[in-house]
Structure formats: structure tokens, C-alpha cells
PDB file of N, CA and C in Angstrom:
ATOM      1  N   UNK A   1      41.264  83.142 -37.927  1.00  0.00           N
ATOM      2  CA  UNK A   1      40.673  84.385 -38.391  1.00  0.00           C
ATOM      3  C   UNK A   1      39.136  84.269 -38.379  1.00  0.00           C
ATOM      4  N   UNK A   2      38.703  85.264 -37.938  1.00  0.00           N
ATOM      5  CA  UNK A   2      37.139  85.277 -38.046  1.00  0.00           C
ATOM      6  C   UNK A   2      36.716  85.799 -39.172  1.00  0.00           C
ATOM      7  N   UNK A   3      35.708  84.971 -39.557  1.00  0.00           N
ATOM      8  CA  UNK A   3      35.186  84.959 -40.864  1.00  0.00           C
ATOM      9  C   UNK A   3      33.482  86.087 -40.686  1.00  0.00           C
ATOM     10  N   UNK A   4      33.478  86.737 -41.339  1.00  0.00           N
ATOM     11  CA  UNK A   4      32.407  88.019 -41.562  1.00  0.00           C
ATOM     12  C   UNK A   4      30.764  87.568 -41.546  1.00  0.00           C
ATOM     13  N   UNK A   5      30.076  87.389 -41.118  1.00  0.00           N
ATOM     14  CA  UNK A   5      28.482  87.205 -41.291  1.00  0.00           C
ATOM     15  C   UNK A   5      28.172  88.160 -42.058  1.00  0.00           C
ATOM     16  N   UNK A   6      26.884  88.206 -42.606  1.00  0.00           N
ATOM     17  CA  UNK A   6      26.560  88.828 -43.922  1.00  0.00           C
ATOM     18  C   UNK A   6      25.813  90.341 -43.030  1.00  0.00           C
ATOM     19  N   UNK A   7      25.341  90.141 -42.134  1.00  0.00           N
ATOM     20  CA  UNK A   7      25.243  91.520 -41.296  1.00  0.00           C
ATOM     21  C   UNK A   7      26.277  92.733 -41.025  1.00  0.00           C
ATOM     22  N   UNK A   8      27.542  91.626 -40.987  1.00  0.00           N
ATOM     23  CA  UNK A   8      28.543  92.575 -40.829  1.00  0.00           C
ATOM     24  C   UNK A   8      29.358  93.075 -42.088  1.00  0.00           C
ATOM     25  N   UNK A   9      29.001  92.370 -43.476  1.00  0.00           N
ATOM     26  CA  UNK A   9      29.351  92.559 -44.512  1.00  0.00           C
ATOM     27  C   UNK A   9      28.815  93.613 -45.092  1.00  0.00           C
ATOM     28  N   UNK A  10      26.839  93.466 -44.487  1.00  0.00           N
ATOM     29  CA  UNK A  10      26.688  94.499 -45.325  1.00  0.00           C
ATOM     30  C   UNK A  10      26.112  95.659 -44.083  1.00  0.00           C
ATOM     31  N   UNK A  11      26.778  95.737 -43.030  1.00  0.00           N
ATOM     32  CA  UNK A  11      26.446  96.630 -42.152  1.00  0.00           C
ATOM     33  C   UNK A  11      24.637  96.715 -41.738  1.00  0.00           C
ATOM     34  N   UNK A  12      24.228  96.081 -41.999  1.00  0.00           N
ATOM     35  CA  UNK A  12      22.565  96.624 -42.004  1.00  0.00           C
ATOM     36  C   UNK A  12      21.689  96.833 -40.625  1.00  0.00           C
ATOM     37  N   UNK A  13      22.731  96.471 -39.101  1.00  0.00           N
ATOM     38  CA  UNK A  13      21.877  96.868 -38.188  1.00  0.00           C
ATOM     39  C   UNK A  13      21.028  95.480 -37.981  1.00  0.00           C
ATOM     40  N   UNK A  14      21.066  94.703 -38.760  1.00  0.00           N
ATOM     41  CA  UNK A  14      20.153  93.897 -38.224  1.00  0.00           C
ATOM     42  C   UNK A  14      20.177  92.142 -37.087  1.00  0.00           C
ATOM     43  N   UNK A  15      21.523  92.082 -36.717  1.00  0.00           N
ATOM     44  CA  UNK A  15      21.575  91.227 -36.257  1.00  0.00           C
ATOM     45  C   UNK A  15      21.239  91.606 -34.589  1.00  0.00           C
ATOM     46  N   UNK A  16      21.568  90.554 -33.649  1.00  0.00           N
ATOM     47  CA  UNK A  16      20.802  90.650 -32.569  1.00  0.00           C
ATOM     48  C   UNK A  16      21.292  91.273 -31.879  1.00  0.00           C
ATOM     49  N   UNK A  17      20.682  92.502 -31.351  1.00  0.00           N
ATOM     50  CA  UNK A  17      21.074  93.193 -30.869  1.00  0.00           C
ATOM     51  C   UNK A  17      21.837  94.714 -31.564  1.00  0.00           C
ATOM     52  N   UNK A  18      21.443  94.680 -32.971  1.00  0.00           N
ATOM     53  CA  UNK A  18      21.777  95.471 -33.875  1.00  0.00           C
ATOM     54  C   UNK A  18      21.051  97.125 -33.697  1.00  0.00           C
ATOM     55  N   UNK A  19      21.579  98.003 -34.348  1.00  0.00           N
ATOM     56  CA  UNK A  19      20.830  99.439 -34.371  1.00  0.00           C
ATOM     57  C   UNK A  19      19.784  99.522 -34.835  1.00  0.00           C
ATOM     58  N   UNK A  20      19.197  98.396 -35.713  1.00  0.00           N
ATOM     59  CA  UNK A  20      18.186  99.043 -36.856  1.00  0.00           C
ATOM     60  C   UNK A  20      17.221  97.754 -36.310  1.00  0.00           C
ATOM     61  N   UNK A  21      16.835  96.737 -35.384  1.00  0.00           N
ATOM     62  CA  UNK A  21      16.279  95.945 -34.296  1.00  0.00           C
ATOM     63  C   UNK A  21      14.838  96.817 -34.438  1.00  0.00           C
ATOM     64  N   UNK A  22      15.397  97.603 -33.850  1.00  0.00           N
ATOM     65  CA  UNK A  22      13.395  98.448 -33.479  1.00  0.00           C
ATOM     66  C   UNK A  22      12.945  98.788 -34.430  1.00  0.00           C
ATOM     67  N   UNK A  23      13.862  99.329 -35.486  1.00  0.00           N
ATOM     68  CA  UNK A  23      12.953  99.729 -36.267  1.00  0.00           C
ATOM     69  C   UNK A  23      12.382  98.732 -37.381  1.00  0.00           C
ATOM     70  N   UNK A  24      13.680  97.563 -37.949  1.00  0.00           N
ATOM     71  CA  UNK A  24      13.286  96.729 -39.367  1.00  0.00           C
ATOM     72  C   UNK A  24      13.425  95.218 -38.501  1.00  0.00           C
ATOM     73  N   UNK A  25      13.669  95.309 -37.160  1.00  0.00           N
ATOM     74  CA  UNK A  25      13.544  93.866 -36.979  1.00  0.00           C
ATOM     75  C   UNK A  25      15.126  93.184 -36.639  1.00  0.00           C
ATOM     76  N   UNK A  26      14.555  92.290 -36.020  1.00  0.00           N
ATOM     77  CA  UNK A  26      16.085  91.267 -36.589  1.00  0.00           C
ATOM     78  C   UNK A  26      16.039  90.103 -37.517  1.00  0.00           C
ATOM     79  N   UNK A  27      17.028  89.950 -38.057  1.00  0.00           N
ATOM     80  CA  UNK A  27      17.223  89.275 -39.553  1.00  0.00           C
ATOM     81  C   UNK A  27      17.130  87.763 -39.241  1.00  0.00           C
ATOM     82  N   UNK A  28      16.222  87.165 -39.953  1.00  0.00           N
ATOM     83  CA  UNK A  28      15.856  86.137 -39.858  1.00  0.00           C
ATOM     84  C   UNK A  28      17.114  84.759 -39.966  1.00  0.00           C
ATOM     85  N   UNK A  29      18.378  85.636 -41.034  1.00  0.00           N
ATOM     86  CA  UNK A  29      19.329  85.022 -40.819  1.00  0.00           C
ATOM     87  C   UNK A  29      20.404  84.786 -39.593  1.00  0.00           C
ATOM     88  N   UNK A  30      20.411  86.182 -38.983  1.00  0.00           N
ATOM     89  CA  UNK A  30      20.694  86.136 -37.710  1.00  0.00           C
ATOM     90  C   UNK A  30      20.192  85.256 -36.210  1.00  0.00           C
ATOM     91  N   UNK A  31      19.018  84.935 -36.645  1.00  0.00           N
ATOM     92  CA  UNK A  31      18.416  83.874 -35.578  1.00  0.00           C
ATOM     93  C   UNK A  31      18.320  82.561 -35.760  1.00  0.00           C
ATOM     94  N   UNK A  32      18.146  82.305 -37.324  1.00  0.00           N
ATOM     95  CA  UNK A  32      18.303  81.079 -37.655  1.00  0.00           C
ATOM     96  C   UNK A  32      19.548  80.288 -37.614  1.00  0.00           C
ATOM     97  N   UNK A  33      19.187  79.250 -36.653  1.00  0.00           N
ATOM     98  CA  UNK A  33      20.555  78.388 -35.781  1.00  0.00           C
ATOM     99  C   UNK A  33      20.593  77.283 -37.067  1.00  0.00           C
ATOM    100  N   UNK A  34      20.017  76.830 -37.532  1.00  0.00           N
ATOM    101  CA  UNK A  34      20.087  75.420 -38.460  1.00  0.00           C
ATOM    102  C   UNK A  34      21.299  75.792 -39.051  1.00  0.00           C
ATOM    103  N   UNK A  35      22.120  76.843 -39.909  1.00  0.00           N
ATOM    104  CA  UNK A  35      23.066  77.071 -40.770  1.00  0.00           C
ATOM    105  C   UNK A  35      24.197  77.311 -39.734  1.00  0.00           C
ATOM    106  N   UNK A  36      24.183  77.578 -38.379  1.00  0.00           N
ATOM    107  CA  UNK A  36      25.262  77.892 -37.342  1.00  0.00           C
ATOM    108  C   UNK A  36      26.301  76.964 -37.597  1.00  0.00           C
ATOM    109  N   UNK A  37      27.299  77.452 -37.896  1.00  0.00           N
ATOM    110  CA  UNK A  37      28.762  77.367 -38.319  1.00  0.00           C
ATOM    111  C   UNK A  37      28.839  76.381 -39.592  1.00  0.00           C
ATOM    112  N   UNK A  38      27.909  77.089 -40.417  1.00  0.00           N
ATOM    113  CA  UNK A  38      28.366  77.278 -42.159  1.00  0.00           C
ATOM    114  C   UNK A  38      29.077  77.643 -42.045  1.00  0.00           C
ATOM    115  N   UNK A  39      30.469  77.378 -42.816  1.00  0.00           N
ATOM    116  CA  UNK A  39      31.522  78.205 -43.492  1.00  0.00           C
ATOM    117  C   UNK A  39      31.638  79.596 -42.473  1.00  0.00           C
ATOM    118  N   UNK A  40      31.710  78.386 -41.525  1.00  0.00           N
ATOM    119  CA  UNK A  40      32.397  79.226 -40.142  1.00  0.00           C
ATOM    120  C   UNK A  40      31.351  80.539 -39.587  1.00  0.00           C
ATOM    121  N   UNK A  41      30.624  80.668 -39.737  1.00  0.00           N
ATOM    122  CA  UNK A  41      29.458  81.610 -39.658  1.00  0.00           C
ATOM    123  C   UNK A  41      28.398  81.148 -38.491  1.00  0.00           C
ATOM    124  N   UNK A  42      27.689  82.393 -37.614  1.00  0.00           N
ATOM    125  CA  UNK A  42      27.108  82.664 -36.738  1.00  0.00           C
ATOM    126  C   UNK A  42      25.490  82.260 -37.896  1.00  0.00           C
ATOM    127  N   UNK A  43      24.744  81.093 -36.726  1.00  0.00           N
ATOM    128  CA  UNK A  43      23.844  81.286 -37.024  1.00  0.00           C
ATOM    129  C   UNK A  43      23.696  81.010 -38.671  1.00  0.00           C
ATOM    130  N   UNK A  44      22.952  81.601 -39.352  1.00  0.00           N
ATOM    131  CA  UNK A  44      22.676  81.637 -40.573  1.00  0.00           C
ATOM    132  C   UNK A  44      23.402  82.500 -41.232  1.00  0.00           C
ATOM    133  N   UNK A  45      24.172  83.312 -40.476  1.00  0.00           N
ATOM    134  CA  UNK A  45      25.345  84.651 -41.352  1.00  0.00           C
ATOM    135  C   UNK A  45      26.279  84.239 -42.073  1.00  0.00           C
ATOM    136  N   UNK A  46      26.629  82.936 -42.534  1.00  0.00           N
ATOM    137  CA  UNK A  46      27.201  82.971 -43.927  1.00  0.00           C
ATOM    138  C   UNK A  46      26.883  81.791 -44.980  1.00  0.00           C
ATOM    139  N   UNK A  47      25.458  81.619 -45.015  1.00  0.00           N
ATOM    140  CA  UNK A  47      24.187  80.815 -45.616  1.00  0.00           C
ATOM    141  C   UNK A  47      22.995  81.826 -45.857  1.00  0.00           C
ATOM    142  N   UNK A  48      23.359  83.379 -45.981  1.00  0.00           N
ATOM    143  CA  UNK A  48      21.862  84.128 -45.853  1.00  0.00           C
ATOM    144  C   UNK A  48      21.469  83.453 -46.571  1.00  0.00           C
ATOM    145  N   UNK A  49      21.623  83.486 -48.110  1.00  0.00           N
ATOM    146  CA  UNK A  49      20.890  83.409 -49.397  1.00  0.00           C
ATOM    147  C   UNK A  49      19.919  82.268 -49.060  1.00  0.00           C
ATOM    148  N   UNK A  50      19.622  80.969 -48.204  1.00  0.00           N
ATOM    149  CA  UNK A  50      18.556  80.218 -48.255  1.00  0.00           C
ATOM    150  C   UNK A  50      18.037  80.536 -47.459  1.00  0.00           C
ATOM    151  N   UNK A  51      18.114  81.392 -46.577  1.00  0.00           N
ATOM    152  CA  UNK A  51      16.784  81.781 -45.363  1.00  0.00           C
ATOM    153  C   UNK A  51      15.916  83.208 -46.095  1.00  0.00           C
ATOM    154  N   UNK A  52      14.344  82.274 -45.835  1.00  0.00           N
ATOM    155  CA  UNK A  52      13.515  83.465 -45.900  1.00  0.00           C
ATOM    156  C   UNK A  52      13.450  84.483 -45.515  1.00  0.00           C
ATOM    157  N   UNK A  53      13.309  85.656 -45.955  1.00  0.00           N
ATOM    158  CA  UNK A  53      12.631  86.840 -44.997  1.00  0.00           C
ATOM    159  C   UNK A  53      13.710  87.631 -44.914  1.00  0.00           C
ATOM    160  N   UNK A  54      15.086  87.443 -45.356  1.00  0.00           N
ATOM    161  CA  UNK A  54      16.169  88.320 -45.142  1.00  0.00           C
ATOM    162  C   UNK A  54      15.540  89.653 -45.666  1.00  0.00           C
ATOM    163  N   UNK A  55      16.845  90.844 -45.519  1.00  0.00           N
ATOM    164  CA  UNK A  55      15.820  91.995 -45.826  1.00  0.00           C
ATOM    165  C   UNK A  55      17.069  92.634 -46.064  1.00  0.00           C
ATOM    166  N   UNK A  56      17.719  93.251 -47.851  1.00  0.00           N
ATOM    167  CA  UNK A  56      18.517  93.119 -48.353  1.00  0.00           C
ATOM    168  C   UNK A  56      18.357  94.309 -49.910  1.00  0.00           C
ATOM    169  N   UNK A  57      19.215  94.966 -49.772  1.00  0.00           N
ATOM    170  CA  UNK A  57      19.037  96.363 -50.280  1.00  0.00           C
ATOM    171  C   UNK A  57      17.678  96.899 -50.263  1.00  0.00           C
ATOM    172  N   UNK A  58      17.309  97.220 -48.676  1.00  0.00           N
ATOM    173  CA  UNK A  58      15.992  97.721 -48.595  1.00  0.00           C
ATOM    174  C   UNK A  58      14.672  97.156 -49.007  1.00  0.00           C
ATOM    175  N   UNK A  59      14.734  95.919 -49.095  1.00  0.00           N
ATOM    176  CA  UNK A  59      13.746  95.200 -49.423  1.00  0.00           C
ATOM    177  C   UNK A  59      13.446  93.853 -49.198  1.00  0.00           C
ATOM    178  N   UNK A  60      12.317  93.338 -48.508  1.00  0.00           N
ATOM    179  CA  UNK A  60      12.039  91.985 -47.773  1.00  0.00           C
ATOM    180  C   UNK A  60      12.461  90.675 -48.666  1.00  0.00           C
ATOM    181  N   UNK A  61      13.258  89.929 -48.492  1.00  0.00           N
ATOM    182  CA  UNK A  61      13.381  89.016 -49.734  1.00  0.00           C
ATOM    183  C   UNK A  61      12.682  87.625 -49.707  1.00  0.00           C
ATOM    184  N   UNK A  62      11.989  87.345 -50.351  1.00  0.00           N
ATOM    185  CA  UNK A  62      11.144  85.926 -50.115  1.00  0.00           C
ATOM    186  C   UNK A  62      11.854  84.719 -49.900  1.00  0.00           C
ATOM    187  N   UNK A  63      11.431  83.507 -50.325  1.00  0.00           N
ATOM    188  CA  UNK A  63      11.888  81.760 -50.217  1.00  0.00           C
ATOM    189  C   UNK A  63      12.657  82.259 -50.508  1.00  0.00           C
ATOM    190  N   UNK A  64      13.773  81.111 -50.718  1.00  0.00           N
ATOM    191  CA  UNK A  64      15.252  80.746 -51.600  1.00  0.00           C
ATOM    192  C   UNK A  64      15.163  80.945 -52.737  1.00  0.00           C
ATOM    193  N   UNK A  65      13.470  80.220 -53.370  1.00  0.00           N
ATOM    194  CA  UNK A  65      13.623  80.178 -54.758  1.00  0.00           C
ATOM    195  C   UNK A  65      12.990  81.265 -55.652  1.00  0.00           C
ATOM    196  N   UNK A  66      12.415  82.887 -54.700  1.00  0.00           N
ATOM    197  CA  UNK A  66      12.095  83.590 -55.090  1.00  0.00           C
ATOM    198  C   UNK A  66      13.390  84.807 -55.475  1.00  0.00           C
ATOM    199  N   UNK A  67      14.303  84.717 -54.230  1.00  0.00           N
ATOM    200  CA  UNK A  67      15.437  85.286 -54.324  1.00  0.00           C
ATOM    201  C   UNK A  67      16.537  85.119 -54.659  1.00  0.00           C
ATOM    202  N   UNK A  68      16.840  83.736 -55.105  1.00  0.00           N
ATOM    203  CA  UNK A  68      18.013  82.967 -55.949  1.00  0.00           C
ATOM    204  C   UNK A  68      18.724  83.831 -56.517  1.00  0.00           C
ATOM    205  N   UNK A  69      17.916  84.250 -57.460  1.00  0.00           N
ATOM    206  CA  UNK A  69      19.033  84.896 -58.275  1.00  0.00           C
ATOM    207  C   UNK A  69      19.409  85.976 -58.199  1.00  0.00           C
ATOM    208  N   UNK A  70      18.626  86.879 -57.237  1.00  0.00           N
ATOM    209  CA  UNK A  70      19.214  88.177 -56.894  1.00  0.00           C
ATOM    210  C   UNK A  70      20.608  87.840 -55.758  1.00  0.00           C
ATOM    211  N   UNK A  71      20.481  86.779 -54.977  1.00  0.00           N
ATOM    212  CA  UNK A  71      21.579  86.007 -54.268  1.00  0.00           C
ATOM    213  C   UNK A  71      22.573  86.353 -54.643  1.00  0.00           C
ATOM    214  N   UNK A  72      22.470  85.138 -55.764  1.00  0.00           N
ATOM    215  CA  UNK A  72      23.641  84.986 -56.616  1.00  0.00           C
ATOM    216  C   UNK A  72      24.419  85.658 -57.293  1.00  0.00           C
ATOM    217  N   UNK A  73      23.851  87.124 -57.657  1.00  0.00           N
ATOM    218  CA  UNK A  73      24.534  88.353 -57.980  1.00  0.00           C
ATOM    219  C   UNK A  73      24.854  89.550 -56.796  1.00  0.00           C
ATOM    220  N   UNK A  74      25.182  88.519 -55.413  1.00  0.00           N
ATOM    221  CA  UNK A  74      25.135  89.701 -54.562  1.00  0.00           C
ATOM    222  C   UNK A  74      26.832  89.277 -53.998  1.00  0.00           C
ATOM    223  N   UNK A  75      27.436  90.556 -53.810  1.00  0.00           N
ATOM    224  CA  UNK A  75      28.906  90.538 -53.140  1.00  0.00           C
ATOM    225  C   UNK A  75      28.632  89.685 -51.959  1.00  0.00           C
ATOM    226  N   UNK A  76      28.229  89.840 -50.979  1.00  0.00           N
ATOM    227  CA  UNK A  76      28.009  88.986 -50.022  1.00  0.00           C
ATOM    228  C   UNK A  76      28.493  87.416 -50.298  1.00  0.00           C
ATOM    229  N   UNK A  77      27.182  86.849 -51.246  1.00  0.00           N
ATOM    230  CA  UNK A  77      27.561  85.439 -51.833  1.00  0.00           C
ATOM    231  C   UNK A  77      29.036  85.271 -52.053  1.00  0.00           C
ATOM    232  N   UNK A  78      29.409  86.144 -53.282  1.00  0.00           N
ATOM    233  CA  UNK A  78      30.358  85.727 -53.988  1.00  0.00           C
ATOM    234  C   UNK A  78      31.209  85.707 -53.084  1.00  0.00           C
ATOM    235  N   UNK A  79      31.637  86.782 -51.728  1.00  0.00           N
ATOM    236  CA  UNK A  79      32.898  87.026 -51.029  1.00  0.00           C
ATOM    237  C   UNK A  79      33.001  85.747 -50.276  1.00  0.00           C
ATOM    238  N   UNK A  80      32.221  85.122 -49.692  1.00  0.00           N
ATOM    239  CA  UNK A  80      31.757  83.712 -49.607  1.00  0.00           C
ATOM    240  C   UNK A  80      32.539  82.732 -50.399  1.00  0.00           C
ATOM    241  N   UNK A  81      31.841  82.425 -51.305  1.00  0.00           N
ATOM    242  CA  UNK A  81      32.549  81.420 -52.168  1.00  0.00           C
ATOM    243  C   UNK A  81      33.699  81.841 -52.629  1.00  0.00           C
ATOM    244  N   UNK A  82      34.262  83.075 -52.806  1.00  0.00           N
ATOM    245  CA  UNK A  82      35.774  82.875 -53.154  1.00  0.00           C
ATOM    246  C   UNK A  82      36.537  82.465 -51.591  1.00  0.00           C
ATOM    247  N   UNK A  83      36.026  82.889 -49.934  1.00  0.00           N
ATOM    248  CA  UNK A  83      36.255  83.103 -49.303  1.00  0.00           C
ATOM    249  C   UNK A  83      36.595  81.448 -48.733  1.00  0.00           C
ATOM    250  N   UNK A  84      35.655  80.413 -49.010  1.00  0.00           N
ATOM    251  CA  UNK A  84      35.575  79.124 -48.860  1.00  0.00           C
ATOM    252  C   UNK A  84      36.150  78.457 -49.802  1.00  0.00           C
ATOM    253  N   UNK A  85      36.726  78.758 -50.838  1.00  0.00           N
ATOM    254  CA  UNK A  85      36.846  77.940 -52.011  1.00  0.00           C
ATOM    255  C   UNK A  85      36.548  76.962 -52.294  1.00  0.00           C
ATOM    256  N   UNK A  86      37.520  75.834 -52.189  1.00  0.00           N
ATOM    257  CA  UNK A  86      36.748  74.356 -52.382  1.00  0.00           C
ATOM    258  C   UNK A  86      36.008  73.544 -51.098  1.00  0.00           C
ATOM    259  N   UNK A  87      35.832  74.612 -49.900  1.00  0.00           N
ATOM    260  CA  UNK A  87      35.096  74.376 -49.191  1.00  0.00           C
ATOM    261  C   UNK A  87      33.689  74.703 -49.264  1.00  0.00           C
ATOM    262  N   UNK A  88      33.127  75.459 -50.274  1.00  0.00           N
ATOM    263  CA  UNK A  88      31.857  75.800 -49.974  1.00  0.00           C
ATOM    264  C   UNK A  88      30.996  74.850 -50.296  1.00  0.00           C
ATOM    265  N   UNK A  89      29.714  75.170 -49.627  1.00  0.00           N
ATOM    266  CA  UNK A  89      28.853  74.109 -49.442  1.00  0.00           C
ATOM    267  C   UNK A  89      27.727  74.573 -50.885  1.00  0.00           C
ATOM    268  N   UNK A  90      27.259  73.914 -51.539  1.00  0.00           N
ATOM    269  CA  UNK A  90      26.236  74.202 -52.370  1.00  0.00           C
ATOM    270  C   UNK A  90      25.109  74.019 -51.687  1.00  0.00           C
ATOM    271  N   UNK A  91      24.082  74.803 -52.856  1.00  0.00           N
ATOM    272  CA  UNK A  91      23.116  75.234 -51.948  1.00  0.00           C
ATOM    273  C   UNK A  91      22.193  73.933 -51.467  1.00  0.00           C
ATOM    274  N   UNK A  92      22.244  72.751 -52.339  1.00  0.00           N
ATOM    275  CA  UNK A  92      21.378  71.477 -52.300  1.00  0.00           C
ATOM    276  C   UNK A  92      21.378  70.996 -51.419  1.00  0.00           C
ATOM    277  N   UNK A  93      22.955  71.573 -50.698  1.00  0.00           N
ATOM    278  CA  UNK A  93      23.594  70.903 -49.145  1.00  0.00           C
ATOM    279  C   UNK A  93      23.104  71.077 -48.672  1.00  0.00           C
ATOM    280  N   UNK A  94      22.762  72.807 -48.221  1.00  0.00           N
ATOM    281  CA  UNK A  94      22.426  73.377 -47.407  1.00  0.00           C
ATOM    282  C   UNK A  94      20.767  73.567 -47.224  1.00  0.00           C
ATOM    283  N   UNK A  95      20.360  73.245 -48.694  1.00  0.00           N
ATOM    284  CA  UNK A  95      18.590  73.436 -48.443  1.00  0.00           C
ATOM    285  C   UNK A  95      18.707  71.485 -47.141  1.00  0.00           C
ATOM    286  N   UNK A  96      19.561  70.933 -47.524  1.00  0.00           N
ATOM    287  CA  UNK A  96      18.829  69.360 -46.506  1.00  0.00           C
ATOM    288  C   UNK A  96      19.015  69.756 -45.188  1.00  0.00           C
ATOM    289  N   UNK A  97      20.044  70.536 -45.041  1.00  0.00           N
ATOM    290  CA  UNK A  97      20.422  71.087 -43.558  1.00  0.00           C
ATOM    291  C   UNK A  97      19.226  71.896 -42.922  1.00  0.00           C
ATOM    292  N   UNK A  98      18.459  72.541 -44.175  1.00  0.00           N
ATOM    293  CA  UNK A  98      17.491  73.519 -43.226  1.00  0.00           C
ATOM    294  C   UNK A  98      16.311  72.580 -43.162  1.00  0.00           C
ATOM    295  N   UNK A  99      16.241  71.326 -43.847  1.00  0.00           N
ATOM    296  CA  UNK A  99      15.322  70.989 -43.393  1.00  0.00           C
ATOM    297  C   UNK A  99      15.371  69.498 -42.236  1.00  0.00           C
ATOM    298  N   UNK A 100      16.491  69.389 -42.214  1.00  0.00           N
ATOM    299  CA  UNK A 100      16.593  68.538 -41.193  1.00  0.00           C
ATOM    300  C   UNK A 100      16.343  68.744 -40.199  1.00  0.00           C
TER     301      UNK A 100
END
């Protein structure tokens, strides 16, 4: 089963090759390869929450550690972690991954 990227979760047009491209860009999670096949996910599409610059109920979202916690209260995340269960990766994992 294919598992949902957060573009397609939350419809926003912004992945590559998306509707909303010309006008808001493409999503920084969408290009960013370092998270490519997180929890089975394209790219950074099911790791948004640590990539900068996502752009997420209409508004640019900063670092990880500016947007944490709006993250963490977002359906996206959660459908995620119930979606992975005792597979999901925490985020400590995943910040070494982006910087490796």
C-alpha cells in the first residue's frame, strides 16, 4: 500500500510539479531527498515537520525548532505516527539524518 506524503494529505499544490508551483513555489519538503523513504515517503513527504521552509496553513514555517510545536498538533504528524506505529522514527533520528 502506498503510504500518503504530506502534500497529498494536505492537498496544497505544492509538490513537484504541483498546481500551486508558480504561484507559492515548490515545497521544500518535496525536494528534500535526505528524508526519501521515511516511513515509506517521497523525498521529505512523510518527515515534513523537520524541513525548513514548509508552507502550511497558509503560512511559511521556519527551522524545526521554530515550528515544533505547531507540528506536533498537526493531523498530518499524528496520521503518521499512528500510521507507523512502533515504526516511527523520532525526531532526534531524523534531525542526524538531515544532517548527515
Amino acid at each position: 500500500m502506498k503510504k500518503m506524503n504530506c502534500w497529498e494529505f494536505k492537498q496544497c499544490g505544492r509538490e513537484i510539479g504541483g498546481n500551486k508551483v508558480g504561484e507559492l513555489g515548490t515545497c521544500p519538503a518535496a525536494e528534500d531527498r535526505r528524508l526519501d523513504g521515511v516511513h515509506d515517503g517521497t523525498n521529505s513527504g512523510r518527515g515534513c515537520w523537520m524541513v525548513a521552509g514548509t508552507y502550511c496553513d497558509g503560512e511559511v514555517q521556519g527551522t524545526f525548532a521554530q515550528k515544533m510545536k505547531r507540528c506536533m498538533e498537526c493531523a498530518f504528524y499524528d496520521h503518521v505516527r499512528e500510521e507507523e506505529s512502533g515504526y516511527f522514527k523520532m525526531s532526534a533520528v531524523l534531525m542526524n539524518m538531515l544532517k548527515g
